[in-house]
N, C-alpha and C. Protein backbone atom coordinates (compact mmCIF):
# COMPACT_ATOMS: atom_id res chain seq x y z
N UNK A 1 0.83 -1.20 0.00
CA UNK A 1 0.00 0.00 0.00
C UNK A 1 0.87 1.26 0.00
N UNK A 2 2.21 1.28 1.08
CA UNK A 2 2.39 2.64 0.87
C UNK A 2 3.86 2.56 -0.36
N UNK A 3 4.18 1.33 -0.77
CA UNK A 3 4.99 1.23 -2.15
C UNK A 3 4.02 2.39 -3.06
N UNK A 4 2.65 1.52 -3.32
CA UNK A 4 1.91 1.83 -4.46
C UNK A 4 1.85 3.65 -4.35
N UNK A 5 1.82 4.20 -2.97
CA UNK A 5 1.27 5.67 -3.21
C UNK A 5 2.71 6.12 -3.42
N UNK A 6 3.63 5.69 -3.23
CA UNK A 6 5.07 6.18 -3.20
C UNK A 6 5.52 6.39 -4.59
N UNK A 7 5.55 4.90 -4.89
CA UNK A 7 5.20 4.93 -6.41
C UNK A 7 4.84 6.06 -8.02
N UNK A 8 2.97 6.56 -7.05
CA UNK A 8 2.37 7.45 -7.80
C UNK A 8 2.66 8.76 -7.28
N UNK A 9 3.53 9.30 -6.29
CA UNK A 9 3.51 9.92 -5.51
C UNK A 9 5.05 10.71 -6.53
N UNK A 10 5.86 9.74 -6.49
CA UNK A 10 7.29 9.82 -7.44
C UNK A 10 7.20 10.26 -8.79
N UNK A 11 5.92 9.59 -9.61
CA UNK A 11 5.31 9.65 -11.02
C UNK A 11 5.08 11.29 -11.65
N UNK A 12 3.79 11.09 -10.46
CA UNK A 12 3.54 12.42 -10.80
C UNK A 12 4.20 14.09 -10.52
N UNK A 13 5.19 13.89 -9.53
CA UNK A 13 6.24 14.71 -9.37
C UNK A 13 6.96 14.93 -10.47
N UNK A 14 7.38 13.61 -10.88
CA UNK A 14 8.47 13.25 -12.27
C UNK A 14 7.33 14.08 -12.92
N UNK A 15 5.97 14.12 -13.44
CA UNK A 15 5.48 14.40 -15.00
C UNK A 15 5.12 15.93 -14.46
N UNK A 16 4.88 16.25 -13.21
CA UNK A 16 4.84 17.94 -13.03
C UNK A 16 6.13 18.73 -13.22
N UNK A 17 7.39 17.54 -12.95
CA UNK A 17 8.81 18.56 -13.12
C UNK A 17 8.83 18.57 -14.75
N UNK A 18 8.25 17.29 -15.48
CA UNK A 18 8.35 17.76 -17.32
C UNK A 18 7.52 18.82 -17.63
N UNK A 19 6.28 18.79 -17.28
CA UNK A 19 5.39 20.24 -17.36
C UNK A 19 5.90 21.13 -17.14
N UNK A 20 6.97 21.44 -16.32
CA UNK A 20 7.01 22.48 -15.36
C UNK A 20 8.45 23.40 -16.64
N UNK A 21 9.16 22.52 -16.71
CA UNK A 21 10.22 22.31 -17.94
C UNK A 21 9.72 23.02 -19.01
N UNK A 22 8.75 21.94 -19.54
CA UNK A 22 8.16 22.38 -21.12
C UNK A 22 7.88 24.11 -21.06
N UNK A 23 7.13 24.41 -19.65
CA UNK A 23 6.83 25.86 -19.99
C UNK A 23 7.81 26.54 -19.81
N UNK A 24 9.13 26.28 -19.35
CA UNK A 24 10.23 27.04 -19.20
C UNK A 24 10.31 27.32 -20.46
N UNK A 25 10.41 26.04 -21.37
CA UNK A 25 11.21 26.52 -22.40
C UNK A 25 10.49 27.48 -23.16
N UNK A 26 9.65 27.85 -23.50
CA UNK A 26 8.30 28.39 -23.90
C UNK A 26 7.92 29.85 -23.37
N UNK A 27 8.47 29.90 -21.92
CA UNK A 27 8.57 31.68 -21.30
C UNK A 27 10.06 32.04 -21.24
N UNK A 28 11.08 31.55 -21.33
CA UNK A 28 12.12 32.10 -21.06
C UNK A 28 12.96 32.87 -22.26
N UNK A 29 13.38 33.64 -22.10
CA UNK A 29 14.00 34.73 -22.84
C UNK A 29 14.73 34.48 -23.88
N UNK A 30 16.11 33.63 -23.58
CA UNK A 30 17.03 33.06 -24.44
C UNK A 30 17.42 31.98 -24.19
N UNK A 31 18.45 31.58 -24.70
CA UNK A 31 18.94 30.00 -24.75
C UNK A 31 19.54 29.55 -23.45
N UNK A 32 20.44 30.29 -23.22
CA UNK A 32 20.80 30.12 -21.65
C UNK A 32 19.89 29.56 -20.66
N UNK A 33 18.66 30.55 -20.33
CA UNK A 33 17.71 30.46 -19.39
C UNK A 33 17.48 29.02 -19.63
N UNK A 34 16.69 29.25 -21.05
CA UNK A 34 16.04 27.86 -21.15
C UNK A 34 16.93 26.72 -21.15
N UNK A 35 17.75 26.27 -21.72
CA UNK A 35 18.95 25.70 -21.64
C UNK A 35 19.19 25.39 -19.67
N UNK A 36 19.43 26.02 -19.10
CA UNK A 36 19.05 25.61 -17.35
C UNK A 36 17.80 25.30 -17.20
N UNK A 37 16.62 26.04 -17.75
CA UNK A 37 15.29 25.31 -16.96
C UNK A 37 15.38 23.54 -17.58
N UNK A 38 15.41 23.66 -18.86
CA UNK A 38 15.18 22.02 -19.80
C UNK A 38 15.63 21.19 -19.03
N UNK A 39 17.34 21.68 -18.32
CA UNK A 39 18.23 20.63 -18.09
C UNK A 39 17.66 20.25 -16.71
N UNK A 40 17.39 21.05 -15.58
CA UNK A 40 16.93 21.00 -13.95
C UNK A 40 15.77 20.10 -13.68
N UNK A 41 15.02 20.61 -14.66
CA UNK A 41 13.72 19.83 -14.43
C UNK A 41 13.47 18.93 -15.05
N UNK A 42 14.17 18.67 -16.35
CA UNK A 42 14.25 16.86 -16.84
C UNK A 42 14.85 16.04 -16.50
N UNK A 43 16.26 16.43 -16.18
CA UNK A 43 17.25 15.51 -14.85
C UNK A 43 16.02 15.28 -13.92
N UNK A 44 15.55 15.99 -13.26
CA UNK A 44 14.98 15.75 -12.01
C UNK A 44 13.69 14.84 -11.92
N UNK A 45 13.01 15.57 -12.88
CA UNK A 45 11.74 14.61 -13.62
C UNK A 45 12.17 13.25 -14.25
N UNK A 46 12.67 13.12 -14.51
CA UNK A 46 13.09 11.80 -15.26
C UNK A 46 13.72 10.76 -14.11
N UNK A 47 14.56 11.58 -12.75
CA UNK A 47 14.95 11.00 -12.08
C UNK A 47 13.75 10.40 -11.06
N UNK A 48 12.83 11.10 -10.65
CA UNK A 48 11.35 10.61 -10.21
C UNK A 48 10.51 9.82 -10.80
N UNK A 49 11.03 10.07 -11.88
CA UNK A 49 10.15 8.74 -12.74
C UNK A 49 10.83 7.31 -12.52
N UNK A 50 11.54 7.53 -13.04
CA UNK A 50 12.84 6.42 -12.93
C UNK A 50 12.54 5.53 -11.27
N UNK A 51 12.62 6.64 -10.69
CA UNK A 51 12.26 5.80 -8.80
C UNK A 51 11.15 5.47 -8.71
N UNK A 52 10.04 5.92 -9.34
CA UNK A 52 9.14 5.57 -9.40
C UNK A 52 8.68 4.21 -9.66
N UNK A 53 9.59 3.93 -11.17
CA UNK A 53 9.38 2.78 -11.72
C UNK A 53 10.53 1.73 -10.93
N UNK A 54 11.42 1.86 -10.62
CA UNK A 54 11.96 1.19 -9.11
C UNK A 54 11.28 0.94 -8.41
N UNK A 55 10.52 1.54 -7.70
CA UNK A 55 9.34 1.36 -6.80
C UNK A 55 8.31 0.31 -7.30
N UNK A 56 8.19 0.28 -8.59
CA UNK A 56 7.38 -0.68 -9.47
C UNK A 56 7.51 -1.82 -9.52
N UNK A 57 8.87 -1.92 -9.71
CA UNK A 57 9.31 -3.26 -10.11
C UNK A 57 9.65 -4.01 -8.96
N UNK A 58 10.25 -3.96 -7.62
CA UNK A 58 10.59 -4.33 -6.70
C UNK A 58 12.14 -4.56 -6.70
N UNK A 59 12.50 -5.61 -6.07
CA UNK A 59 14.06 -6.17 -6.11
C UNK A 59 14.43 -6.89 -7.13
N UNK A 60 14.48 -6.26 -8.60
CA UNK A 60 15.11 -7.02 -9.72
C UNK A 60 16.21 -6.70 -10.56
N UNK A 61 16.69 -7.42 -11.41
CA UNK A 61 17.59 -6.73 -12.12
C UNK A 61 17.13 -5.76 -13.13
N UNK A 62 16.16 -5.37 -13.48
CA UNK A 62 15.64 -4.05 -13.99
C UNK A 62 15.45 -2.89 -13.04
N UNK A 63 15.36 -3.35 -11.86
CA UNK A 63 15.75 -1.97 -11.07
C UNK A 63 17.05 -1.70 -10.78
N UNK A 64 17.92 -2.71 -10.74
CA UNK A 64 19.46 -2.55 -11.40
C UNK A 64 19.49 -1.25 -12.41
N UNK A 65 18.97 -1.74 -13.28
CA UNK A 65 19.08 -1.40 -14.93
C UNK A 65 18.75 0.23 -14.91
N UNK A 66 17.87 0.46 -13.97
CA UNK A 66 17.02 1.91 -14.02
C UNK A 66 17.92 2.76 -12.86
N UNK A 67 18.45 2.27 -11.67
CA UNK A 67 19.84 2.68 -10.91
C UNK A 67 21.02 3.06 -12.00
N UNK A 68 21.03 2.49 -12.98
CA UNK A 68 22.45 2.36 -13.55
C UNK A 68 21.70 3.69 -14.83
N UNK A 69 20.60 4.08 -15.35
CA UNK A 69 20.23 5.13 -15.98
C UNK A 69 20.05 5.91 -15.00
N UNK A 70 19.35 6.42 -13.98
CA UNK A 70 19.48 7.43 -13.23
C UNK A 70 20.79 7.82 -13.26
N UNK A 71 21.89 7.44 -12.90
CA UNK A 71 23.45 7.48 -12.26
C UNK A 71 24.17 8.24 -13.60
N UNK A 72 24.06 7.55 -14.62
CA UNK A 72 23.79 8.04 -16.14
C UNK A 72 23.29 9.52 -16.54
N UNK A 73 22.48 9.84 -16.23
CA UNK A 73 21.61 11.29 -16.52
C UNK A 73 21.78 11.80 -15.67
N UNK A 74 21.99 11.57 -14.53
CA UNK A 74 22.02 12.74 -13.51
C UNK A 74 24.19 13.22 -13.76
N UNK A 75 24.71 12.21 -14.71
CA UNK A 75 26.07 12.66 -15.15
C UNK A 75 26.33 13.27 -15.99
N UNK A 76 25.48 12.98 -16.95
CA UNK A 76 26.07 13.39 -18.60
C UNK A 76 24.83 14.88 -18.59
N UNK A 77 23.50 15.10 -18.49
CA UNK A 77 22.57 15.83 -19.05
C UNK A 77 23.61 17.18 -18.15
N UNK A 78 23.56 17.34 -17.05
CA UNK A 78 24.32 18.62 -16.80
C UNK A 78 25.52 19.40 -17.60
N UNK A 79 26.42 17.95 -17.67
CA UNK A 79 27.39 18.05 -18.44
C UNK A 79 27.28 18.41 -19.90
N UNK A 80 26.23 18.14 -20.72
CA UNK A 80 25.90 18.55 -22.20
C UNK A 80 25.22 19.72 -21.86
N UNK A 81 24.89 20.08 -20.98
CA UNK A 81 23.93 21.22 -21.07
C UNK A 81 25.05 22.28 -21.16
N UNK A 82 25.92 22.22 -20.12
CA UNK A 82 27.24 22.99 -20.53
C UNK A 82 28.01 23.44 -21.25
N UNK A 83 28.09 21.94 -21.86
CA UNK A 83 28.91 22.03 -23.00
C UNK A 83 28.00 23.12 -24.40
N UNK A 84 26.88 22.74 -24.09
CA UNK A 84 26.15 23.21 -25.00
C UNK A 84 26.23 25.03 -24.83
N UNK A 85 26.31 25.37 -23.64
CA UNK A 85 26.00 26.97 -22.94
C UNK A 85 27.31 27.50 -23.80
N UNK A 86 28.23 27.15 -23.42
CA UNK A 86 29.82 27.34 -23.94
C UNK A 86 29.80 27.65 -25.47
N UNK A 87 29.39 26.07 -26.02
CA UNK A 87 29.81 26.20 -27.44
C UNK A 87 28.30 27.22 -28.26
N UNK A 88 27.50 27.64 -27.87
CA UNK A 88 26.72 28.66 -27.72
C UNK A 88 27.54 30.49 -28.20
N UNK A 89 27.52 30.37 -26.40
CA UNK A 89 28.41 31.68 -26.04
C UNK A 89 29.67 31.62 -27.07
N UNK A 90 30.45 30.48 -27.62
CA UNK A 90 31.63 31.08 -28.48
C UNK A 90 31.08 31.12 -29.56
N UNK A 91 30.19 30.76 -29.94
CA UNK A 91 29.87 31.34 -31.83
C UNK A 91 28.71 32.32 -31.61
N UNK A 92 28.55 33.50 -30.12
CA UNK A 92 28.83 34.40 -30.75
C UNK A 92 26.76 34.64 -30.28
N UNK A 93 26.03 33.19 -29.93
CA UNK A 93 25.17 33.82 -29.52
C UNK A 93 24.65 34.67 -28.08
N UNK A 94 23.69 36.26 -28.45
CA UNK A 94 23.98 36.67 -27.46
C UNK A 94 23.13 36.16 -25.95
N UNK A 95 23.28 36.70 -25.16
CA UNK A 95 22.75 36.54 -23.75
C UNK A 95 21.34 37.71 -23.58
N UNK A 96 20.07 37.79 -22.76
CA UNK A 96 19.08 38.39 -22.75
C UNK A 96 19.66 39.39 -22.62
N UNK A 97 18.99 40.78 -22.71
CA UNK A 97 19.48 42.13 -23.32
C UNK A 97 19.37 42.17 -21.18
N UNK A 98 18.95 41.65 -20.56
CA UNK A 98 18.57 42.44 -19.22
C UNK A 98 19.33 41.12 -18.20
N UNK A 99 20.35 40.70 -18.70
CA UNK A 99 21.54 39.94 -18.21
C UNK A 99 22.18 40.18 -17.28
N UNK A 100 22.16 39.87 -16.24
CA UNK A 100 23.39 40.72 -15.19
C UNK A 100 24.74 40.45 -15.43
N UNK A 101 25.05 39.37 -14.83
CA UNK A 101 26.05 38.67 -15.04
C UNK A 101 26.66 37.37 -16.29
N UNK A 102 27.83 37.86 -16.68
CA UNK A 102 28.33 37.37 -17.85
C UNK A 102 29.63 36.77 -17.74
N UNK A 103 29.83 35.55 -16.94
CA UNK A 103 30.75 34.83 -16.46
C UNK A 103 31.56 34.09 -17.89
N UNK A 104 31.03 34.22 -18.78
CA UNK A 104 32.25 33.43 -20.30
C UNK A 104 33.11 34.71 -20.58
N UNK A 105 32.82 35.85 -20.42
CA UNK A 105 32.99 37.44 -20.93
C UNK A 105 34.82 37.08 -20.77
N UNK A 106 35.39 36.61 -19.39
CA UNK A 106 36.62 36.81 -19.00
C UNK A 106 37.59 35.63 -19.35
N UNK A 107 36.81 34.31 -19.66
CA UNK A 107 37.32 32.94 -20.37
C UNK A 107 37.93 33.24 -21.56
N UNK A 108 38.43 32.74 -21.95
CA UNK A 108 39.86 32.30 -23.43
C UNK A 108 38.75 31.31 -24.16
């Protein structure tokens, strides 16, 4: 009983952090912004889902399998999102006109 609400409890967190995402990308200014909202809340959402479906399955080697993708995305999606901000900022696209801070400005 309290697997099952834990479960739906994990789910729907996971599909409110993709909602929550999608409209980032959709109100936010420029690439940057959105580029951090996409990455925060689909890591995170995806990672609630993921436990979720752990929670599903019980003690198997597919919850292995879904440990070993969480561990996965919560490594690489930050890391491309970066990479992505960077190789962005060097060819040159700009940042919202009402930007405070511009931390690539002083990088090589």
């Amino acid at each position: 009983m309290i697997v099952e609400i834990l479960m739906v409890f994990f789910l729907s967190v996971g599909a409110l952090f993709f909602l929550i995402g999608t409209i980032a990308l959709l109100r936010f200014p420029d690439v940057y912004t959105r580029l951090h909202a996409a990455t925060k809340c689909d890591t995170l959402g995806l990672g609630l889902i993921l436990a979720g479906l752990m929670l599903h399955e019980g003690a198997t080697l597919s919850t292995a399998k879904i440990a070993f993708i969480i561990i996965f995305v919560f490594l690489t999606g930050p890391t491309a999102a970066h990479a992505l901000a960077r190789a962005s900022y060097k060819h040159g696209v700009k940042l919202w006109g009402k930007s405070v801070v511009d931390r690539y400005k002083d990088l090589p």
